[in-house]
PDB file of N, CA and C in Angstrom:
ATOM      1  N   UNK A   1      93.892 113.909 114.218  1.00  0.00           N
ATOM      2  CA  UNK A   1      92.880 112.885 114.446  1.00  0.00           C
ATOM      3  C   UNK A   1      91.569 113.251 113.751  1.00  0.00           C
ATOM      4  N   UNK A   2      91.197 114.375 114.046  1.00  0.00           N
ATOM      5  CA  UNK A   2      89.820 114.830 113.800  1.00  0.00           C
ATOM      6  C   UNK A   2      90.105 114.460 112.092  1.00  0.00           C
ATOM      7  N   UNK A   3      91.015 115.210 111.353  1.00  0.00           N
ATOM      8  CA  UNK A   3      91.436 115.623 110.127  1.00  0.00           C
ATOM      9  C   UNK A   3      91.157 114.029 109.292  1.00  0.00           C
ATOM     10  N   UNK A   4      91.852 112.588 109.752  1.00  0.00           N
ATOM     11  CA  UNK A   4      91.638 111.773 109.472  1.00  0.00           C
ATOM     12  C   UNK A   4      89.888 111.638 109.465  1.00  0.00           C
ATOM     13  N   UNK A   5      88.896 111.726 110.516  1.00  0.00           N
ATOM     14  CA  UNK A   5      87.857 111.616 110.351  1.00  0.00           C
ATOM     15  C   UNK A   5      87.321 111.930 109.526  1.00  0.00           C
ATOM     16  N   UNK A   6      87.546 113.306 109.166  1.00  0.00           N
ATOM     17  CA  UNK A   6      86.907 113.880 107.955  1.00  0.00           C
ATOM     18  C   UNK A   6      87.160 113.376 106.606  1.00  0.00           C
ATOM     19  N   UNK A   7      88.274 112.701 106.346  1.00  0.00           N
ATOM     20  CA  UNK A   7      88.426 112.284 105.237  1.00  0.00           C
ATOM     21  C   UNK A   7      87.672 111.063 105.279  1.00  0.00           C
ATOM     22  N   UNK A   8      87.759 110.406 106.279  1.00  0.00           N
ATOM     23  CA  UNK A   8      87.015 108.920 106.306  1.00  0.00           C
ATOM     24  C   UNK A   8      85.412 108.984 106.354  1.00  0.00           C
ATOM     25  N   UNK A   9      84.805 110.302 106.484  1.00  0.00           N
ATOM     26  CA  UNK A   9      83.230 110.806 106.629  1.00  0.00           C
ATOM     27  C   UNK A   9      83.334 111.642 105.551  1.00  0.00           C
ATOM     28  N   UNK A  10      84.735 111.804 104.511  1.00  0.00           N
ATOM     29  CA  UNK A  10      83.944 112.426 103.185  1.00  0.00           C
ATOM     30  C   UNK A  10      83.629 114.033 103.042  1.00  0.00           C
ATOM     31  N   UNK A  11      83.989 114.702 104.015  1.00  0.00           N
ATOM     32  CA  UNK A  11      83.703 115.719 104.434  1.00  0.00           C
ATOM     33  C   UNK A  11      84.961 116.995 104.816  1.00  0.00           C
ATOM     34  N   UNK A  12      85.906 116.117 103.940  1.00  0.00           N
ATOM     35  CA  UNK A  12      87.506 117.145 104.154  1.00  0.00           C
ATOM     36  C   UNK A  12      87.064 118.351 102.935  1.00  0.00           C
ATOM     37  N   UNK A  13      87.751 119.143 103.481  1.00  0.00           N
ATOM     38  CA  UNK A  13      87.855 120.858 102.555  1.00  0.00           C
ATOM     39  C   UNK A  13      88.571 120.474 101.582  1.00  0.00           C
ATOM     40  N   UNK A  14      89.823 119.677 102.055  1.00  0.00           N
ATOM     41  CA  UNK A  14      90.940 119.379 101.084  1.00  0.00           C
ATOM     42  C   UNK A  14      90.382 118.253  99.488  1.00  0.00           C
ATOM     43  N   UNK A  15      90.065 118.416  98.833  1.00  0.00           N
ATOM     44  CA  UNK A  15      89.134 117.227  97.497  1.00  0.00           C
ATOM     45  C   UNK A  15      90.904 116.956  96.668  1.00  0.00           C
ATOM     46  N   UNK A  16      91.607 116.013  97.340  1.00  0.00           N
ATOM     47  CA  UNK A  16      92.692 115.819  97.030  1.00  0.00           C
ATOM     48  C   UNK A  16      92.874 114.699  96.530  1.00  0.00           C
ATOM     49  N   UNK A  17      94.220 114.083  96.203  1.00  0.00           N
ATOM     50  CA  UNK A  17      94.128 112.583  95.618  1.00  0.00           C
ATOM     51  C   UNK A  17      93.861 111.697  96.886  1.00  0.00           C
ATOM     52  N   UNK A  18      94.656 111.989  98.366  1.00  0.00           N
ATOM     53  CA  UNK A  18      94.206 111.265  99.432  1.00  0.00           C
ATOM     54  C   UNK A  18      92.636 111.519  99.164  1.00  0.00           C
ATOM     55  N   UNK A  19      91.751 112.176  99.605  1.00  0.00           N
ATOM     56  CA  UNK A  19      90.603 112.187  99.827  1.00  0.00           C
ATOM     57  C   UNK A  19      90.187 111.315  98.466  1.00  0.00           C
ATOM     58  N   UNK A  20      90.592 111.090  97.495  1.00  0.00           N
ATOM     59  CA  UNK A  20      89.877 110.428  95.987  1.00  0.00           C
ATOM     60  C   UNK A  20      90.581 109.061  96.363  1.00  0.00           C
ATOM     61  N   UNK A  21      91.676 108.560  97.119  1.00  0.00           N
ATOM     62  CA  UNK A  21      91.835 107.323  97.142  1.00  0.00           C
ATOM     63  C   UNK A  21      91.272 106.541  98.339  1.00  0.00           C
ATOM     64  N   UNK A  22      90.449 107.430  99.337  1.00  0.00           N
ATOM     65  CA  UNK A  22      90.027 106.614 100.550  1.00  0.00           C
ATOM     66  C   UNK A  22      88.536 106.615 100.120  1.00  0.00           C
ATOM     67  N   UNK A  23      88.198 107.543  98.930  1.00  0.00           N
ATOM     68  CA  UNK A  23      87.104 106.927  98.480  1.00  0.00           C
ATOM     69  C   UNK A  23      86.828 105.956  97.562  1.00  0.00           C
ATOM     70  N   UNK A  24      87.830 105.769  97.197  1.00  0.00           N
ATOM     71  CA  UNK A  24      88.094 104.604  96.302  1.00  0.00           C
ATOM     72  C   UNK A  24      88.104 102.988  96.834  1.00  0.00           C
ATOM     73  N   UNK A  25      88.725 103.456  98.035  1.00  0.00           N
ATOM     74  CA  UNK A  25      88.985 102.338  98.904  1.00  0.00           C
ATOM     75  C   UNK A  25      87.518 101.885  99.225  1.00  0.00           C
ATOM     76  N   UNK A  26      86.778 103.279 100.092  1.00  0.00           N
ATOM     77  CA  UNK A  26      86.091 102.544 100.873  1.00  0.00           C
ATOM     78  C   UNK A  26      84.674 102.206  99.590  1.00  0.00           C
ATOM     79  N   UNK A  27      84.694 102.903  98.526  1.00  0.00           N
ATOM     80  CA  UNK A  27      83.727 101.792  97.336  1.00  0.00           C
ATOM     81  C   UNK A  27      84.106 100.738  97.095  1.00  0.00           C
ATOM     82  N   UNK A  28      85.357 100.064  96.814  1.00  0.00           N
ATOM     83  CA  UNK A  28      85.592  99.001  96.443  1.00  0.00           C
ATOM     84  C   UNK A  28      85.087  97.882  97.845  1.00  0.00           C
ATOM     85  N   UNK A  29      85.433  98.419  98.559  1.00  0.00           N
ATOM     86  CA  UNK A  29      85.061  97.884 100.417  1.00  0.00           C
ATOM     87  C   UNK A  29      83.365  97.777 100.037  1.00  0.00           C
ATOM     88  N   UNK A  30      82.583  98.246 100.021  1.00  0.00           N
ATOM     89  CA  UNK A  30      81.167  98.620  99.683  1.00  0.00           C
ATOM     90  C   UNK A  30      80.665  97.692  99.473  1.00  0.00           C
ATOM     91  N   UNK A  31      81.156  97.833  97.655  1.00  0.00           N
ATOM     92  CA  UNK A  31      80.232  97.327  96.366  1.00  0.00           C
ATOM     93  C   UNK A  31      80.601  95.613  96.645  1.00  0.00           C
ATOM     94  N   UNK A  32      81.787  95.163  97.562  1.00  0.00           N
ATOM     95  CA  UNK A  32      81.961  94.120  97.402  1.00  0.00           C
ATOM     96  C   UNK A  32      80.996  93.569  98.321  1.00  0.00           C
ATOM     97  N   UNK A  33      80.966  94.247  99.338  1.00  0.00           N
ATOM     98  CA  UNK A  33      80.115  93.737 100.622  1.00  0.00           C
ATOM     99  C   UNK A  33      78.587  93.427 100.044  1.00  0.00           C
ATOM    100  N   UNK A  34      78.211  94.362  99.433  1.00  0.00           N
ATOM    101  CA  UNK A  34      76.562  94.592  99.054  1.00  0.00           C
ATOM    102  C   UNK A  34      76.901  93.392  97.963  1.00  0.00           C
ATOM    103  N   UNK A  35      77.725  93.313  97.351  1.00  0.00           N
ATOM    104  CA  UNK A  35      77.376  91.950  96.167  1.00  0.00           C
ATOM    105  C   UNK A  35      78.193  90.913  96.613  1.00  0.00           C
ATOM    106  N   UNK A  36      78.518  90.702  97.656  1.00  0.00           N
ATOM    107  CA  UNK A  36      78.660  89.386  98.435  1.00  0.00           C
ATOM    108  C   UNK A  36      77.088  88.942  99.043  1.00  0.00           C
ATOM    109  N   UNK A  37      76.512  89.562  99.607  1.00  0.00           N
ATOM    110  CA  UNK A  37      75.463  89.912 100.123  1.00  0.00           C
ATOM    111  C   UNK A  37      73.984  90.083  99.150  1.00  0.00           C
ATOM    112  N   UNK A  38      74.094  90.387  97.666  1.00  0.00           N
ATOM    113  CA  UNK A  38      73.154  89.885  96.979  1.00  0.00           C
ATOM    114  C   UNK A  38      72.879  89.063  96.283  1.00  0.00           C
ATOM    115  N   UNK A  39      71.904  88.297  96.724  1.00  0.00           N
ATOM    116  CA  UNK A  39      71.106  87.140  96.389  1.00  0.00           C
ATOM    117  C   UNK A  39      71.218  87.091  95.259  1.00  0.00           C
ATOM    118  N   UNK A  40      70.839  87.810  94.106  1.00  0.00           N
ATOM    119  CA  UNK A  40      70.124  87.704  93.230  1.00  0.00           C
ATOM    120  C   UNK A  40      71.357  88.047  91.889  1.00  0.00           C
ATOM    121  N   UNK A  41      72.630  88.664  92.383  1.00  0.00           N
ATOM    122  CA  UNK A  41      73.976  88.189  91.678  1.00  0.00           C
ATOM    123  C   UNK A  41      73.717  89.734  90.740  1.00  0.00           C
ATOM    124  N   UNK A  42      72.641  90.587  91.313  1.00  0.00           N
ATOM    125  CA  UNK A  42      72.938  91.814  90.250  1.00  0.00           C
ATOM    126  C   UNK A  42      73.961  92.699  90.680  1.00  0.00           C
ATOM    127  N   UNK A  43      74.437  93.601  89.800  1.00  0.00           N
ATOM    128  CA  UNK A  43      75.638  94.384  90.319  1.00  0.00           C
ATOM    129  C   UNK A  43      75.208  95.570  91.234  1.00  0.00           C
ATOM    130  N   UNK A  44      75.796  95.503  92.305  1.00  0.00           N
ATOM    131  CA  UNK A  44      75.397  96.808  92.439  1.00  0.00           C
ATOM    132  C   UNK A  44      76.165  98.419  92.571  1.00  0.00           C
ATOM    133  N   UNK A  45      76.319  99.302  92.369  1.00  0.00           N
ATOM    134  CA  UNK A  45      76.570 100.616  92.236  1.00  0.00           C
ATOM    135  C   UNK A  45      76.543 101.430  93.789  1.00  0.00           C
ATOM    136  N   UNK A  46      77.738 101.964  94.186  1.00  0.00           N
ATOM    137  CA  UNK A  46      78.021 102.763  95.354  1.00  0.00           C
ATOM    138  C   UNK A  46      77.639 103.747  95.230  1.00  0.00           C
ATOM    139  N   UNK A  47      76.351 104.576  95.656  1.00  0.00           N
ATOM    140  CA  UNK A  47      76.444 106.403  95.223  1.00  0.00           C
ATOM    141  C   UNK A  47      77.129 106.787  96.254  1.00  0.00           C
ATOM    142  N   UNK A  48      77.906 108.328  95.981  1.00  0.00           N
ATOM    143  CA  UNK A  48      78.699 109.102  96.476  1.00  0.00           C
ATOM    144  C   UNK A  48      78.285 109.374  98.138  1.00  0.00           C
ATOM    145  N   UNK A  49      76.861 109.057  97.921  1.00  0.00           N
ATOM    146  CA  UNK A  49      75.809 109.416  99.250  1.00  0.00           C
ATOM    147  C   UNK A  49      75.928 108.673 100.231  1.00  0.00           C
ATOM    148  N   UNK A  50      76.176 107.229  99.431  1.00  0.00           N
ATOM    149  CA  UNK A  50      75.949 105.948 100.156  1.00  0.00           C
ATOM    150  C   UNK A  50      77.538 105.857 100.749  1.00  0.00           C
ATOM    151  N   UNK A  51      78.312 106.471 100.232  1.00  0.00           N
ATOM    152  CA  UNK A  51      79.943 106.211 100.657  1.00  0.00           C
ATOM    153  C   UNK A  51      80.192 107.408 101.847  1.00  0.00           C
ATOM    154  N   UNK A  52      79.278 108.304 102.037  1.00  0.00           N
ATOM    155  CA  UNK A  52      79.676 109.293 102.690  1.00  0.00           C
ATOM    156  C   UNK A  52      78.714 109.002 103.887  1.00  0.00           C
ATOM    157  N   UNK A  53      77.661 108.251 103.903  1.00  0.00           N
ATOM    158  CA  UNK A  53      77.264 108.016 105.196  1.00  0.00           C
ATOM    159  C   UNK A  53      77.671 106.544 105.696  1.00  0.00           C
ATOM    160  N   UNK A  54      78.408 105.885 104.406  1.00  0.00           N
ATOM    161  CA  UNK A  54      79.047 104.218 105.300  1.00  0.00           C
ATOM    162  C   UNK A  54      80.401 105.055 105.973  1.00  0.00           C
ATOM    163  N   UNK A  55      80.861 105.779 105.373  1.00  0.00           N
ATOM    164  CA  UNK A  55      82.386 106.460 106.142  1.00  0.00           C
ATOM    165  C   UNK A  55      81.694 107.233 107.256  1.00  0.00           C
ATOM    166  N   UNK A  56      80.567 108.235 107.770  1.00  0.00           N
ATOM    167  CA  UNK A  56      80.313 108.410 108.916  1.00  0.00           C
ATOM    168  C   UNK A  56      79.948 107.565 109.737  1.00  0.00           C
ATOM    169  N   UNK A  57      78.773 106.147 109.616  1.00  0.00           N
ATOM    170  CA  UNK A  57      79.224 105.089 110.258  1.00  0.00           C
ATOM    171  C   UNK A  57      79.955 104.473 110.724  1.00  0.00           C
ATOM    172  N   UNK A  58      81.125 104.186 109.628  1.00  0.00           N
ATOM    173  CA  UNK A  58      82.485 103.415 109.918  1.00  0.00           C
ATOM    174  C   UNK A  58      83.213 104.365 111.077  1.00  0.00           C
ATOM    175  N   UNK A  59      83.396 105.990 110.547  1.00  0.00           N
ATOM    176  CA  UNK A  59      83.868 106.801 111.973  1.00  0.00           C
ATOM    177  C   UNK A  59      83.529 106.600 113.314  1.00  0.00           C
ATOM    178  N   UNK A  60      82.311 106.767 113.409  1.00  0.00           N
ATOM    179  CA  UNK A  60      81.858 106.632 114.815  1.00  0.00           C
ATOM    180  C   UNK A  60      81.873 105.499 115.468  1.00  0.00           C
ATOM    181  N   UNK A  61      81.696 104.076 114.534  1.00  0.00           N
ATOM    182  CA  UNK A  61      81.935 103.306 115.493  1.00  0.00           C
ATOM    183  C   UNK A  61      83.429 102.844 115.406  1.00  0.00           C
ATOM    184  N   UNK A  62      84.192 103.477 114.994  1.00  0.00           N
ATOM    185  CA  UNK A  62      86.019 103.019 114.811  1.00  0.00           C
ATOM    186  C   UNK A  62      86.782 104.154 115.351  1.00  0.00           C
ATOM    187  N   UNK A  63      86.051 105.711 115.859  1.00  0.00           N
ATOM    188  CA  UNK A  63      87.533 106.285 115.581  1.00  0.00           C
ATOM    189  C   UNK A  63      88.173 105.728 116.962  1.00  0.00           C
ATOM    190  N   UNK A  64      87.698 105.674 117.836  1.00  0.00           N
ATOM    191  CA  UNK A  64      88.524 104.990 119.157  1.00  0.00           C
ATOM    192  C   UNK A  64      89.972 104.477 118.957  1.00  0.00           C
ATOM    193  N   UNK A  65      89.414 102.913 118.124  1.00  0.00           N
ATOM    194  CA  UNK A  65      90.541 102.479 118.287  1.00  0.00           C
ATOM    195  C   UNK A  65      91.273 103.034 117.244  1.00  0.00           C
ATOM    196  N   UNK A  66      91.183 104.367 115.733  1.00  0.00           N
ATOM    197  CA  UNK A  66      92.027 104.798 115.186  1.00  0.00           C
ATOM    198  C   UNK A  66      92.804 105.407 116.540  1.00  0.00           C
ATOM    199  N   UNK A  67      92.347 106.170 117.244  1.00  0.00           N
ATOM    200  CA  UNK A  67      92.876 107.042 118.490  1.00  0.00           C
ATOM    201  C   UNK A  67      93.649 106.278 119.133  1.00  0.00           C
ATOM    202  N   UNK A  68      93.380 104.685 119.918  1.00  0.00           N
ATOM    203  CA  UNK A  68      94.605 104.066 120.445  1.00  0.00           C
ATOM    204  C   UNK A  68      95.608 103.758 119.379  1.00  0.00           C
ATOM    205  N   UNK A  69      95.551 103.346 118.386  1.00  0.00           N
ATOM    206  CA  UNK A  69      96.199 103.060 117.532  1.00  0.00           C
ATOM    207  C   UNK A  69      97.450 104.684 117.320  1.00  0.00           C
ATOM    208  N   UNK A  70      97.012 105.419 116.987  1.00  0.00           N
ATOM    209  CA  UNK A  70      97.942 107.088 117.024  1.00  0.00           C
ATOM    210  C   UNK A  70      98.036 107.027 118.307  1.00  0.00           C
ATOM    211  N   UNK A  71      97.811 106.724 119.140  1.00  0.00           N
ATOM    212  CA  UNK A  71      98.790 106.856 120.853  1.00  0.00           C
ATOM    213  C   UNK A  71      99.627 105.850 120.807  1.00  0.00           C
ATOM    214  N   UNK A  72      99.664 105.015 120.205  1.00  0.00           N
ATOM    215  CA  UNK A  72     100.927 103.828 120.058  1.00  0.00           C
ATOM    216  C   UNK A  72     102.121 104.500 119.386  1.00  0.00           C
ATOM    217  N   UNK A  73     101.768 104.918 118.130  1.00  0.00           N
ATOM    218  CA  UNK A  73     102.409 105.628 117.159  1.00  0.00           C
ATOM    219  C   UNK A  73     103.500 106.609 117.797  1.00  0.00           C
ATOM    220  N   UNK A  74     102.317 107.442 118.649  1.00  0.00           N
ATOM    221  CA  UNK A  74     103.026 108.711 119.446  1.00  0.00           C
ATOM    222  C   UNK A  74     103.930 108.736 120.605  1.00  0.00           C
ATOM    223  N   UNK A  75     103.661 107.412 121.105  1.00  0.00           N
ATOM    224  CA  UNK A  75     104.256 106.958 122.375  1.00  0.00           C
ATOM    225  C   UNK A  75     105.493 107.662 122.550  1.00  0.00           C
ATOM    226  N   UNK A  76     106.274 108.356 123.652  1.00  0.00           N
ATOM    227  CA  UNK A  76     107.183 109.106 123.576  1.00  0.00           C
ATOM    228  C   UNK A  76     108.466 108.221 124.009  1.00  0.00           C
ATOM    229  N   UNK A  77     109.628 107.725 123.526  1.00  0.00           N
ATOM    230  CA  UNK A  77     110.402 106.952 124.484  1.00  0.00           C
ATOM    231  C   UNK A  77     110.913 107.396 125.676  1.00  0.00           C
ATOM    232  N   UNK A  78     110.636 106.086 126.960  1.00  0.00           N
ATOM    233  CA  UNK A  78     110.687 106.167 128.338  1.00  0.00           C
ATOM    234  C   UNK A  78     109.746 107.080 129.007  1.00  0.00           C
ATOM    235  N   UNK A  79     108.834 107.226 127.928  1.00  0.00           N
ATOM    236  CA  UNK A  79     107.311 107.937 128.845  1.00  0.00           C
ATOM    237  C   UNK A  79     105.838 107.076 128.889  1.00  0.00           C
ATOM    238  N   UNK A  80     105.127 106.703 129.229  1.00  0.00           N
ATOM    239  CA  UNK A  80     103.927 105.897 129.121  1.00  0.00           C
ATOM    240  C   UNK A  80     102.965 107.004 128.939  1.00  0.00           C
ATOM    241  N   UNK A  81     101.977 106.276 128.414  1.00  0.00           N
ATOM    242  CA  UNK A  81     101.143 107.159 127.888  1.00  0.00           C
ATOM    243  C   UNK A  81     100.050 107.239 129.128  1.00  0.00           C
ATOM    244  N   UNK A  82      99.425 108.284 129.563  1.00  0.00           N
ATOM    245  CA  UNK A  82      98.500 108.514 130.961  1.00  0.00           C
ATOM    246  C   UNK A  82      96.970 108.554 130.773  1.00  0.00           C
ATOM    247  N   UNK A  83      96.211 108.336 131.527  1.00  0.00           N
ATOM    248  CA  UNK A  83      95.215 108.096 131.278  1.00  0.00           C
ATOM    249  C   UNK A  83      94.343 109.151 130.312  1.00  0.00           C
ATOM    250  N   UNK A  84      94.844 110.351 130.664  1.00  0.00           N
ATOM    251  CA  UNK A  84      94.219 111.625 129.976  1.00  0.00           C
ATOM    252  C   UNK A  84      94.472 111.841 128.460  1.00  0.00           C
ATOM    253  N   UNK A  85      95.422 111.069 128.115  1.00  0.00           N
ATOM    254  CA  UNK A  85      95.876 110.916 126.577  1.00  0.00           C
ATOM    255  C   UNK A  85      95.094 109.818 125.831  1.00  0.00           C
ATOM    256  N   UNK A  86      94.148 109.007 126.840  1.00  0.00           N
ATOM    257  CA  UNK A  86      93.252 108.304 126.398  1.00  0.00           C
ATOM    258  C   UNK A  86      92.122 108.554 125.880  1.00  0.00           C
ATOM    259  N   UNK A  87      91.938 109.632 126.663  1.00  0.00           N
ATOM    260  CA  UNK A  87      90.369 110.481 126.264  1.00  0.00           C
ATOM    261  C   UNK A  87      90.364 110.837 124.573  1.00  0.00           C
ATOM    262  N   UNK A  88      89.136 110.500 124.188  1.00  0.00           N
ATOM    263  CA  UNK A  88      88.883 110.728 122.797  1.00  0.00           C
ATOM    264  C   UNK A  88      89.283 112.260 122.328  1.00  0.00           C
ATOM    265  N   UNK A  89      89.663 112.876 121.943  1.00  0.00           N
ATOM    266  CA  UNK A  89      89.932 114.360 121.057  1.00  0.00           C
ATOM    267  C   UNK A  89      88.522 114.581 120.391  1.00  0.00           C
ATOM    268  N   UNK A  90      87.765 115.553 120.937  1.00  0.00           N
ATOM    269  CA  UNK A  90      86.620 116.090 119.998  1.00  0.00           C
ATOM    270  C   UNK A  90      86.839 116.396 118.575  1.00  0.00           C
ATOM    271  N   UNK A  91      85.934 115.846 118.126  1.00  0.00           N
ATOM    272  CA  UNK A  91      86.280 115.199 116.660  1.00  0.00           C
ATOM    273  C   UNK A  91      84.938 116.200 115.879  1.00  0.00           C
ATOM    274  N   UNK A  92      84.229 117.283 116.961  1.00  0.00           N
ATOM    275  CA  UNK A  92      83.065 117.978 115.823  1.00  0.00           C
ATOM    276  C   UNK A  92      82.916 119.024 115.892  1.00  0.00           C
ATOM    277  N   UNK A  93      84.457 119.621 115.914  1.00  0.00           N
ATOM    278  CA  UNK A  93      84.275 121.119 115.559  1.00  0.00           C
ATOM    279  C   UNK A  93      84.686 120.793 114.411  1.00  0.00           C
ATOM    280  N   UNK A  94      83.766 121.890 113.072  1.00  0.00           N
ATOM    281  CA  UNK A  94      84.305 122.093 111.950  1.00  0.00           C
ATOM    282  C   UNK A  94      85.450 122.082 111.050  1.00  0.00           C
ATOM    283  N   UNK A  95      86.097 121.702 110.392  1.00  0.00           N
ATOM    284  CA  UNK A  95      87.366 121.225 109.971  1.00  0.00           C
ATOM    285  C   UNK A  95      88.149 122.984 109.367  1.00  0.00           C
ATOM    286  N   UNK A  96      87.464 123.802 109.250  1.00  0.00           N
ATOM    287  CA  UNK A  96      87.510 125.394 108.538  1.00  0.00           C
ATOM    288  C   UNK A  96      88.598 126.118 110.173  1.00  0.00           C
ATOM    289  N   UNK A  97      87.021 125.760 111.503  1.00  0.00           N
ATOM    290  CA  UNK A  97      87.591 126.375 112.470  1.00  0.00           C
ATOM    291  C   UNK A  97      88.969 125.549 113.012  1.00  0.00           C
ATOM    292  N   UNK A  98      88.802 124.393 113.020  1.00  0.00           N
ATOM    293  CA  UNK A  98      89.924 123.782 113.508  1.00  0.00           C
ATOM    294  C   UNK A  98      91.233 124.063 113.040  1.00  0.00           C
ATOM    295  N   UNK A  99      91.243 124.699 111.511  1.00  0.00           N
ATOM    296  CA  UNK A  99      92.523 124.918 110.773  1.00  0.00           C
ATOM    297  C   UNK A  99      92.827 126.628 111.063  1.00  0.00           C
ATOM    298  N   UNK A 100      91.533 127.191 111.468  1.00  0.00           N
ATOM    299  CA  UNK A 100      92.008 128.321 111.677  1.00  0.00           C
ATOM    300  C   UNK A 100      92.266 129.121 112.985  1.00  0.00           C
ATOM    301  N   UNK A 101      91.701 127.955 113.996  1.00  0.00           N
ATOM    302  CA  UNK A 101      92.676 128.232 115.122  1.00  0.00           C
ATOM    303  C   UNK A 101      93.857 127.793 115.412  1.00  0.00           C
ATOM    304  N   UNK A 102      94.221 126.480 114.601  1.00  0.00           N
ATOM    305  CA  UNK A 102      95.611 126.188 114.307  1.00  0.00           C
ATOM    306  C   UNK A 102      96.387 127.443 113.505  1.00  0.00           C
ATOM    307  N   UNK A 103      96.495 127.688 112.914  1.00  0.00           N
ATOM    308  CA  UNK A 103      96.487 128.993 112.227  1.00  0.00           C
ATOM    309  C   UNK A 103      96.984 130.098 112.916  1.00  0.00           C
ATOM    310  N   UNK A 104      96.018 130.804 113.568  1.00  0.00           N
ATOM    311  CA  UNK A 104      96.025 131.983 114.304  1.00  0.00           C
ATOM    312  C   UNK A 104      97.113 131.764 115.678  1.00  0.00           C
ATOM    313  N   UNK A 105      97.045 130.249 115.957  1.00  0.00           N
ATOM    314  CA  UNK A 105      97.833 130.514 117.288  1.00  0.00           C
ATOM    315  C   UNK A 105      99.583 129.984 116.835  1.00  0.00           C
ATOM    316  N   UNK A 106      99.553 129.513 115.608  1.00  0.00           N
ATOM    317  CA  UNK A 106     100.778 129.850 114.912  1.00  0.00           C
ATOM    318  C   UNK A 106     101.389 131.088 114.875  1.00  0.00           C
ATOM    319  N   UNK A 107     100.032 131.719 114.241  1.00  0.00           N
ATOM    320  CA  UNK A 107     100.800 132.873 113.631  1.00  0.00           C
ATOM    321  C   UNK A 107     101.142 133.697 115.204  1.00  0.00           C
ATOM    322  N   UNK A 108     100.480 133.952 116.391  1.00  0.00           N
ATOM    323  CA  UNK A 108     100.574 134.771 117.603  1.00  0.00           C
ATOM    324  C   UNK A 108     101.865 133.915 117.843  1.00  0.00           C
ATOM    325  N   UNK A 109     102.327 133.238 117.658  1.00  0.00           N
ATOM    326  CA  UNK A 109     103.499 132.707 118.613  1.00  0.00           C
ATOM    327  C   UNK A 109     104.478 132.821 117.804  1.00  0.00           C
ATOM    328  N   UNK A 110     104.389 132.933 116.413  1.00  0.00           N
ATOM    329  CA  UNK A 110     105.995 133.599 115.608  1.00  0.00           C
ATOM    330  C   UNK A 110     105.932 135.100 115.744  1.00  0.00           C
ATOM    331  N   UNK A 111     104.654 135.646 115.936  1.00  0.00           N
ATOM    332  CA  UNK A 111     104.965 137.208 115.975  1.00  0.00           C
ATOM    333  C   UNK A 111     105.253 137.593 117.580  1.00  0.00           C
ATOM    334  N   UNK A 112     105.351 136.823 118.352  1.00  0.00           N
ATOM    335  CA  UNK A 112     105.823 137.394 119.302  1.00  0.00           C
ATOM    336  C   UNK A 112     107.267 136.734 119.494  1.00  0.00           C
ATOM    337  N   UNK A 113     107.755 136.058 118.995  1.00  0.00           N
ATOM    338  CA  UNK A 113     109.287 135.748 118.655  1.00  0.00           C
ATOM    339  C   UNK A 113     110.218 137.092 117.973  1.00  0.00           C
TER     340      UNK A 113
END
């Protein structure tokens, strides 16, 4: 979940073709809006700046329903999903630590196999 955020706020470790096509996306999303929206019919230009704080915008006020949306996804068959699976997933620890406590508690649980 978090991992999606970061790509959608511009801010993934990973500078991959996903991360180059959701920025692609969300300029084309942009530049259309701002020149639907200008009067005056000049073109206008997305900076990298301007795409990385419309994707932290767009996060915060969307990841929710990305989150119900992946509890649909996840739904387990003949289990309902409980209220506690509703709760948002903290989405602002660092994307470095998050991979490296994923990581570490990998690695403790094959070495004790």
């Amino acid at each position: 979940f978090a991992d999606i955020g970061n790509i959608v706020k511009g801010d993934d470790l990973l500078e991959d073709l996903r991360t180059q096509n959701v920025k692609k996306i969300f300029q084309k999303i942009w530049k259309n809006e701002n020149n639907q929206n200008n009067k005056y019919g000049l073109y206008y230009e997305v900076k990298d700046d301007e795409i990385k704080k419309k994707g932290q915008e767009w996060w915060n006020k969307n990841k929710t329903k990305v989150w119900h949306v992946m509890l649909c996804g996840y739904k387990k068959p003949g289990h309902s999903i409980t209220k506690e699976d509703c709760n948002l997933p903290d989405d602002t620890t660092p994307q470095f630590l998050r991979w490296f406590t994923e990581w570490s508690q990998n690695f403790c649980t094959r070495r004790e196999e």
